[in-house]
Protein backbone atom coordinates (compact mmCIF):
# COMPACT_ATOMS: atom_id res chain seq x y z
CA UNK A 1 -3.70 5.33 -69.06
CA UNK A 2 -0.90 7.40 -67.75
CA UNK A 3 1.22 5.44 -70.58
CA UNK A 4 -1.18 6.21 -73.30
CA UNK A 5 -0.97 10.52 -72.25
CA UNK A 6 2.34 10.42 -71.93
CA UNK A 7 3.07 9.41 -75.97
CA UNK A 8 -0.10 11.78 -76.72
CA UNK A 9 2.07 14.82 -75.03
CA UNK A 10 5.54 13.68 -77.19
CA UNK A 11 3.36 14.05 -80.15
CA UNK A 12 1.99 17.43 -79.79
CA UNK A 13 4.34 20.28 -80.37
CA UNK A 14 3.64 21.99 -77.00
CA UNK A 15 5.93 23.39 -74.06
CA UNK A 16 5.70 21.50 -71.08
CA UNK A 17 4.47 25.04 -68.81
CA UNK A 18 1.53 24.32 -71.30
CA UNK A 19 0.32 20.83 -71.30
CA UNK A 20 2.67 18.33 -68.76
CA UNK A 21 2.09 14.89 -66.45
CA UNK A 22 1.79 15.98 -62.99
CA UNK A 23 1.98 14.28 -60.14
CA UNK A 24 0.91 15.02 -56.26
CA UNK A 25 4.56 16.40 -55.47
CA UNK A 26 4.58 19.31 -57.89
CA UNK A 27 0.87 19.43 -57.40
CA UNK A 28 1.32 22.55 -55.08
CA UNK A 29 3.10 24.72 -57.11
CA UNK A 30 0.45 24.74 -60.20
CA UNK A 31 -0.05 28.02 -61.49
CA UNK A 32 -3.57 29.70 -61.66
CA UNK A 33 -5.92 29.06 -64.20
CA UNK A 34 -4.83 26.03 -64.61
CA UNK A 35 -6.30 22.91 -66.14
CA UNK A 36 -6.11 19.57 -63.92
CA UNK A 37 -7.12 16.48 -65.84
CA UNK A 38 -7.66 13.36 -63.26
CA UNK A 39 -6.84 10.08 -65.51
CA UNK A 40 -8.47 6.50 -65.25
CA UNK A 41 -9.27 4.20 -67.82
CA UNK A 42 -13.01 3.41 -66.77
CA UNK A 43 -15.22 4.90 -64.37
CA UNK A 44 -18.46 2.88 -63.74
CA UNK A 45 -19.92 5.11 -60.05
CA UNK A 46 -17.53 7.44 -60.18
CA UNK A 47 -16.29 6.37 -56.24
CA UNK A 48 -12.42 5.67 -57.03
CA UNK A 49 -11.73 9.54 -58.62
CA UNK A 50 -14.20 10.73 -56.33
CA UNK A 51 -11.89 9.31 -53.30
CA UNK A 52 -8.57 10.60 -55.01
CA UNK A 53 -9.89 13.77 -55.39
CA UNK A 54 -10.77 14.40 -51.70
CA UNK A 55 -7.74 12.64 -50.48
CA UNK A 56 -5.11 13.65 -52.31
CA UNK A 57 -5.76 16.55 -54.87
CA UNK A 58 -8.76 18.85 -52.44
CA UNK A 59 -6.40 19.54 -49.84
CA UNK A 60 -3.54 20.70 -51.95
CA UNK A 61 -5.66 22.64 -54.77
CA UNK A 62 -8.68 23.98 -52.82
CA UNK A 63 -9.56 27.70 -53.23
CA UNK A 64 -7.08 28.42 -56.44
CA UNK A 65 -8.57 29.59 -59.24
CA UNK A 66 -7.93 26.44 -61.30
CA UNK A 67 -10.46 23.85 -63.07
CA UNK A 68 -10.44 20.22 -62.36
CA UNK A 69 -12.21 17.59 -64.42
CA UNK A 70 -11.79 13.69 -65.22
CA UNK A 71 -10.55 12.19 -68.22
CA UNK A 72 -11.84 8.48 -68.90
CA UNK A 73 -11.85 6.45 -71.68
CA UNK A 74 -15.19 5.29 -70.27
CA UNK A 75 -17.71 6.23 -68.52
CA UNK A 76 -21.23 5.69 -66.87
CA UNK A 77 -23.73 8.02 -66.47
CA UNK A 78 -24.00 6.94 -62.21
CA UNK A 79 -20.59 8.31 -62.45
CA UNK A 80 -21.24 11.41 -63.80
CA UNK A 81 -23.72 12.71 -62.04
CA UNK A 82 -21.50 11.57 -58.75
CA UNK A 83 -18.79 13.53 -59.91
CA UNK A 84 -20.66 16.17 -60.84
CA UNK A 85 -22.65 16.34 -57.86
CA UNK A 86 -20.33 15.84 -55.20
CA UNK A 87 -17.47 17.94 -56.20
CA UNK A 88 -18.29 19.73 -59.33
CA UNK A 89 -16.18 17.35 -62.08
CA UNK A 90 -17.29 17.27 -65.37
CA UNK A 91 -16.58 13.91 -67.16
CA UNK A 92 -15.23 13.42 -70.56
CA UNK A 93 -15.08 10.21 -72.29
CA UNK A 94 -17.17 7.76 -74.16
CA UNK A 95 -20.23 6.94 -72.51
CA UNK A 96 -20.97 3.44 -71.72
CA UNK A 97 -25.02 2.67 -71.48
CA UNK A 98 -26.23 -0.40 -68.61
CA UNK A 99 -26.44 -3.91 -70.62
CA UNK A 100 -30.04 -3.72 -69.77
CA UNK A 101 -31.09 -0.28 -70.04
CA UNK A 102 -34.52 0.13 -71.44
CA UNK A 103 -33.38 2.54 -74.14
CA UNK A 104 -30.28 1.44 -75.58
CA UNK A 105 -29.83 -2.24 -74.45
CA UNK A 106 -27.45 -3.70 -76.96
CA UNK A 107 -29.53 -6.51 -76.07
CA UNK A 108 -32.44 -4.66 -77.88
CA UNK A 109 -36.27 -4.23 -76.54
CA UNK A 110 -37.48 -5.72 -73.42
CA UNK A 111 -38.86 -8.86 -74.93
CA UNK A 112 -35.71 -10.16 -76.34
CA UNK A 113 -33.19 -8.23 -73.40
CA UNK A 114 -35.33 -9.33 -70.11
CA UNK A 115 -34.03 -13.07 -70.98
CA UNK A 116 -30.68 -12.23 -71.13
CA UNK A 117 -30.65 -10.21 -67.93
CA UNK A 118 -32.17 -13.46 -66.41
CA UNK A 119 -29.76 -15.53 -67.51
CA UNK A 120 -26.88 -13.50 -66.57
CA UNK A 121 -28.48 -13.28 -63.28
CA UNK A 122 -29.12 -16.23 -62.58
CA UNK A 123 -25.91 -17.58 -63.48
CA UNK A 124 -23.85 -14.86 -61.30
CA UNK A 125 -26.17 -15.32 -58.24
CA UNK A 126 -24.47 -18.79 -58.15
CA UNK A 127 -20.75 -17.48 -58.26
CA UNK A 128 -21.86 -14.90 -55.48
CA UNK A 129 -24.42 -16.34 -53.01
CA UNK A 130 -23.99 -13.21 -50.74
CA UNK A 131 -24.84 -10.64 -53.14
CA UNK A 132 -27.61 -9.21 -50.88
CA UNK A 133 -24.83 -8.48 -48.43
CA UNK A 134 -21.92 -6.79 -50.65
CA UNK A 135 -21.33 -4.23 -53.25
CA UNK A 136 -20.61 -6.72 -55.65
CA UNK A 137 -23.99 -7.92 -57.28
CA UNK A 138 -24.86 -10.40 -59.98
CA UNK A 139 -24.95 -7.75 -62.29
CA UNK A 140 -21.09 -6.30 -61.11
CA UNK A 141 -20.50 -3.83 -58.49
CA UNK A 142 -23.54 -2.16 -57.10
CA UNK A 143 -25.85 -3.43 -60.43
CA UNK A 144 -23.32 -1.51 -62.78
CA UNK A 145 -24.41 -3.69 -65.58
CA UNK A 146 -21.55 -2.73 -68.10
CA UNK A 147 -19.99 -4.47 -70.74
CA UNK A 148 -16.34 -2.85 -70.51
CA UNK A 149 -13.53 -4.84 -71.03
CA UNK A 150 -9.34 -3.36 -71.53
CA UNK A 151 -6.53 -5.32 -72.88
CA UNK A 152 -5.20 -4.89 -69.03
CA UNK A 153 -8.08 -5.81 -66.88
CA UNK A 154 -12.03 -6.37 -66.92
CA UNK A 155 -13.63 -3.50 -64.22
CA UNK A 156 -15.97 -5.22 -61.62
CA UNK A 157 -18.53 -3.07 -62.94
CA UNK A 158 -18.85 -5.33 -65.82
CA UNK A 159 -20.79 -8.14 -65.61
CA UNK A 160 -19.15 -10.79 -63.75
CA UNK A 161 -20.71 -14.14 -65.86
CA UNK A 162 -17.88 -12.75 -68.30
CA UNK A 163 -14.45 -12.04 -66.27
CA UNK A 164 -15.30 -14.10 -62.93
CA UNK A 165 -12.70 -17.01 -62.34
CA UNK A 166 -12.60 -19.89 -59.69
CA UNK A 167 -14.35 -22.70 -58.18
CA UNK A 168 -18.48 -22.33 -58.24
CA UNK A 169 -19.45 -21.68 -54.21
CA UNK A 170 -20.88 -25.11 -53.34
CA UNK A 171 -19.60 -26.92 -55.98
CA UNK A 172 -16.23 -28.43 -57.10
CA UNK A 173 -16.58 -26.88 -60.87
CA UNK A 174 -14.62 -24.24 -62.25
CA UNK A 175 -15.42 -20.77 -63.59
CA UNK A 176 -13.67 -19.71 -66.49
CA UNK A 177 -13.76 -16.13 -67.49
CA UNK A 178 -13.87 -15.01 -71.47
CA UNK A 179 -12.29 -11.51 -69.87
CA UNK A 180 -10.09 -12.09 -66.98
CA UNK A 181 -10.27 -9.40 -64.62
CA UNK A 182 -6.62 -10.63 -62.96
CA UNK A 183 -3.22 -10.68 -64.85
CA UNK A 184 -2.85 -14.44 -63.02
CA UNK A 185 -4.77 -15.67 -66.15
CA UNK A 186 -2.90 -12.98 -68.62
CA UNK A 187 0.08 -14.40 -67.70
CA UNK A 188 -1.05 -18.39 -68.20
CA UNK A 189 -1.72 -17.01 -71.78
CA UNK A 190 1.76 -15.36 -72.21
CA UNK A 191 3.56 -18.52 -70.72
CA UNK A 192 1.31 -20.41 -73.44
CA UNK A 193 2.45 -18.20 -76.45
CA UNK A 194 6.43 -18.51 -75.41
CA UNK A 195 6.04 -22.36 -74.96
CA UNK A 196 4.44 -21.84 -78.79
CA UNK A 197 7.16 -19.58 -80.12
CA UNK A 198 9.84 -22.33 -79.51
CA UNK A 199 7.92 -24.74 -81.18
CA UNK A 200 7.60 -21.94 -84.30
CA UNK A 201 11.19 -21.21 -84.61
CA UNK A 202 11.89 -25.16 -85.24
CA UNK A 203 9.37 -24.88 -87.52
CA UNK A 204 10.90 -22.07 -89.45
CA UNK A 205 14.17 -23.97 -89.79
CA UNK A 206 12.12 -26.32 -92.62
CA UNK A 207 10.41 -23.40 -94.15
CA UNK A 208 12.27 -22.28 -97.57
CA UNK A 209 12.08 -18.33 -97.36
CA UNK A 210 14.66 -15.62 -97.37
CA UNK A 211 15.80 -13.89 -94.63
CA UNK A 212 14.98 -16.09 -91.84
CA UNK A 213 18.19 -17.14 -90.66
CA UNK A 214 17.76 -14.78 -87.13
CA UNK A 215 15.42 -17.87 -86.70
CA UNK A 216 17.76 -20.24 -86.63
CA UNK A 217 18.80 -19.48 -83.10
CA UNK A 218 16.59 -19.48 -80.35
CA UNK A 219 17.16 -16.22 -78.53
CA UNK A 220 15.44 -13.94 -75.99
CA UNK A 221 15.19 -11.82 -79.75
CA UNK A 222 13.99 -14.21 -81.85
CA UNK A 223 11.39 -16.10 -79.62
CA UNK A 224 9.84 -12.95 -78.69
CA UNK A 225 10.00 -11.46 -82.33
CA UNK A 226 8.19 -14.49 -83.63
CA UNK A 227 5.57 -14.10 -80.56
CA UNK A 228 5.31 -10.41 -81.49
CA UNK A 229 4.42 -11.49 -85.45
CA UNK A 230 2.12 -14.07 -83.91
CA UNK A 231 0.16 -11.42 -81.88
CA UNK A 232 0.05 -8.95 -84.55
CA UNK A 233 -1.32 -11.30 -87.15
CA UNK A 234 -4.09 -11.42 -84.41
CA UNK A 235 -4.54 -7.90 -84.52
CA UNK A 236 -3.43 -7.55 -80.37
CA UNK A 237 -2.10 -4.18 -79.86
CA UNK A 238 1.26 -3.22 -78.59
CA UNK A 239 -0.26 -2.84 -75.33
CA UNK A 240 -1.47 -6.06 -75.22
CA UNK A 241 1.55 -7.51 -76.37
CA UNK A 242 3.62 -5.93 -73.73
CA UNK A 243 1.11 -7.87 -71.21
CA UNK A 244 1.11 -10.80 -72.33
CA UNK A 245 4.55 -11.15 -73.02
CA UNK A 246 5.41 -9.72 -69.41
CA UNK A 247 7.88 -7.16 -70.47
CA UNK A 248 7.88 -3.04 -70.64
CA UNK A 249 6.21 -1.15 -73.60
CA UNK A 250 10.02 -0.32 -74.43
CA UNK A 251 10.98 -3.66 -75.10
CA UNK A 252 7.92 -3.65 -77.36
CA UNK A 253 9.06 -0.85 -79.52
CA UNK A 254 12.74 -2.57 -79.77
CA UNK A 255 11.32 -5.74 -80.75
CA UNK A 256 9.10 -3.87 -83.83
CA UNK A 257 12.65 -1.66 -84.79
CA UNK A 258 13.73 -5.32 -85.27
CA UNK A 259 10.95 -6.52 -87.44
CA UNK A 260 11.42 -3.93 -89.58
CA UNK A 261 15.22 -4.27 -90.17
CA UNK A 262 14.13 -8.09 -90.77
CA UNK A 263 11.02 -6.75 -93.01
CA UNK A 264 8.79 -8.16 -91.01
CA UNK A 265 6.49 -5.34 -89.98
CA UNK A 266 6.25 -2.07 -92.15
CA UNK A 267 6.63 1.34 -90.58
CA UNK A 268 2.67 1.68 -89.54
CA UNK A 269 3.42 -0.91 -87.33
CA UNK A 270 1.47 -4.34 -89.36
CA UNK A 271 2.73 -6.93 -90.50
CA UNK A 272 4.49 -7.46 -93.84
CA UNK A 273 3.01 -10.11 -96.06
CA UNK A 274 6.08 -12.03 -95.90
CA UNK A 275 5.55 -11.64 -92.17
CA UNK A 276 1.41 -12.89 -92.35
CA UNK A 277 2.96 -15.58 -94.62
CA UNK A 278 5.54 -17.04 -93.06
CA UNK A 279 3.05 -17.30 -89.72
CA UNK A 280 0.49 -18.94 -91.83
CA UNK A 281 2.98 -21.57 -92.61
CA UNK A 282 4.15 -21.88 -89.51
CA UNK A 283 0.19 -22.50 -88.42
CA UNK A 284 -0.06 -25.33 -90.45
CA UNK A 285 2.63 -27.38 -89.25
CA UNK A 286 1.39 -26.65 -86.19
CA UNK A 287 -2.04 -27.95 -87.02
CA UNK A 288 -0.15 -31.33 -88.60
CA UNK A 289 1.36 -31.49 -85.22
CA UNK A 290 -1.84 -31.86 -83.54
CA UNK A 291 -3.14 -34.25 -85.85
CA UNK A 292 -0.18 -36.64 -85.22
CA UNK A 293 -0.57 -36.41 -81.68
CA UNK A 294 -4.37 -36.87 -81.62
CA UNK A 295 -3.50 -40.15 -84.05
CA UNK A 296 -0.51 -41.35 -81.42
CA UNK A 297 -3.23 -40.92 -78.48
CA UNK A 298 -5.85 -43.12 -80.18
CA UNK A 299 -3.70 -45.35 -81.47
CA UNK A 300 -1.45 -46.32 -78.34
CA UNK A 301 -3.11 -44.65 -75.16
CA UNK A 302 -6.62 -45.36 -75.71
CA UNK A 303 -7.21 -47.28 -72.97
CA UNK A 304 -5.54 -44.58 -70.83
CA UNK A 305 -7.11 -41.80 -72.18
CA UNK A 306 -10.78 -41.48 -72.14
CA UNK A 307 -12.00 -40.20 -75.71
CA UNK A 308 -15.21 -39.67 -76.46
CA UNK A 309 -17.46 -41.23 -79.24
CA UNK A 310 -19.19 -38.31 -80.33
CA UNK A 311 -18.59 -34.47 -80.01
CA UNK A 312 -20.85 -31.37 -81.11
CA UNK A 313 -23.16 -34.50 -83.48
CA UNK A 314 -19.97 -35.85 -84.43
CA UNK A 315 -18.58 -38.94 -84.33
């Protein structure tokens, strides 16, 4: 979030004095009339900038004439009328509406959303069997019932039949979550996508295009520019990227100055169609490669590896 504010203030043509990132050391000498914007990328009760703000900004600010509000990306109404209650902080943001409101379920009108709340009930009451006795309910933390998810984390506010990962209490099956709300499982999926991206730069060696020779060598530069290609053909922002990658948004933006001196990506930041092209390529080798594989398993393991007769009606 802080990230995010910080390129919005290099953008706008504005003297520090004016609009600037604080932080609690130079908190103390703001001027009056001041402006104090409390970041956080979701806020689903409104508890977390409710607990900053006594702790760490009320002490320091209290009794200057200054205004003090909270600047999400999103919010929930529970957490506005917190804020707004308990210390007088408007909210700005996008407001986020319960999965299973009764106006404005995404899920529709109660006939066709009361099923889905079941289910997602049901399901979650088996990954927490103390629910009665915790914050954190079926339906996330204290009933939140959101559907938020950032390229950085899933809040526990959201649903938890969606970013919930580990063994089922009672049980010795696993949970796998569509949104992982840990960067353990963000960083399985980077250490995926560089295993990939050595396997696409030998690929690249056979393909017959220009201007592919920084390919040839498989460098820190190269693998990651052909992971960063790979990403953006998936339409994952830089953010994202960064992530799942494990490296700083800076090495981000070095890696796209390189794709565009290797006309790779244009200067909005996509992908050039050589770029889309040469991945798409690269994807279908890749495919081959599986085929082979599945072929060498069948063919020479099969009484090693169990493989079934039919799958989805197919056989």
């Amino acid at each position: 979030m802080a990230y995010h504010a910080k390129k919005v203030l290099e953008k706008i043509d504005l003297p520090e004095s004016v609009l600037s990132m604080l932080n609690l050391k130079n908190l103390i000498d703001i001027k009056k009339n001041a402006v104090i914007a409390l970041l956080d990328d979701f806020s689903g009760t409104g508890e977390s900038i409710l607990s900053f703000y006594e702790k760490s900004v009320k002490p320091i600010v209290e009794r200057k004439p200054i205004t003090i509000c909270a600047l999400t990306v999103i919010y929930m109404e529970k957490a506005r009328k917190n804020l707004e209650s308990n210390c007088g902080l408007n909210v700005y943001g996008d407001l986020s509406i319960p999965a299973f409101a009764r106006r404005g379920s995404v899920f529709g009108y109660e006939k066709s959303m009361i099923p889905v709340r079941d289910f997602c009930f049901k399901k979650a009451e088996k990954l927490f069997p103390n629910w009665k006795y915790q914050d954190l309910k079926p339906l996330g933390y204290k009933n939140s019932q959101a559907l938020v998810s950032f390229e950085h984390t899933t809040p526990n506010n959201t649903l938890p039949i969606l970013w919930f990962e580990g063994v089922i209490p009672g049980t010795d099956k696993q949970w796998n979550a569509i949104f992982p709300r840990f960067a353990n499982s963000r960083i399985d999926r980077g250490r995926r996508l560089r295993q990939s991206s050595n396997f696409w730069l030998s690929a690249m060696s056979k393909l017959k295009f220009p201007n592919i020779d920084w390919s040839k060598q498989h460098t820190v530069d190269s693998l990651r520019l052909i992971s960063v290609v790979a990403q953006k053909y998936h339409r994952r922002s830089n953010f994202f990227i960064a992530q799942t990658l494990g490296i700083g948004m800076q090495d981000v933006e070095e890696i796209i100055r390189l794709g565009k001196e290797k006309e790779l990506i244009d200067e909005s930041g996509d992908l050039t169609l050589m770029a889309r092209t040469i991945y798409e390529e690269i994807r279908k080798k890749d495919r081959i490669l599986e085929r082979r594989i599945s072929k060498q398993i069948s063919k020479q393991n099969i009484n090693r590896v169990y493989v079934p007769k039919s799958f989805r009606g197919i056989t």
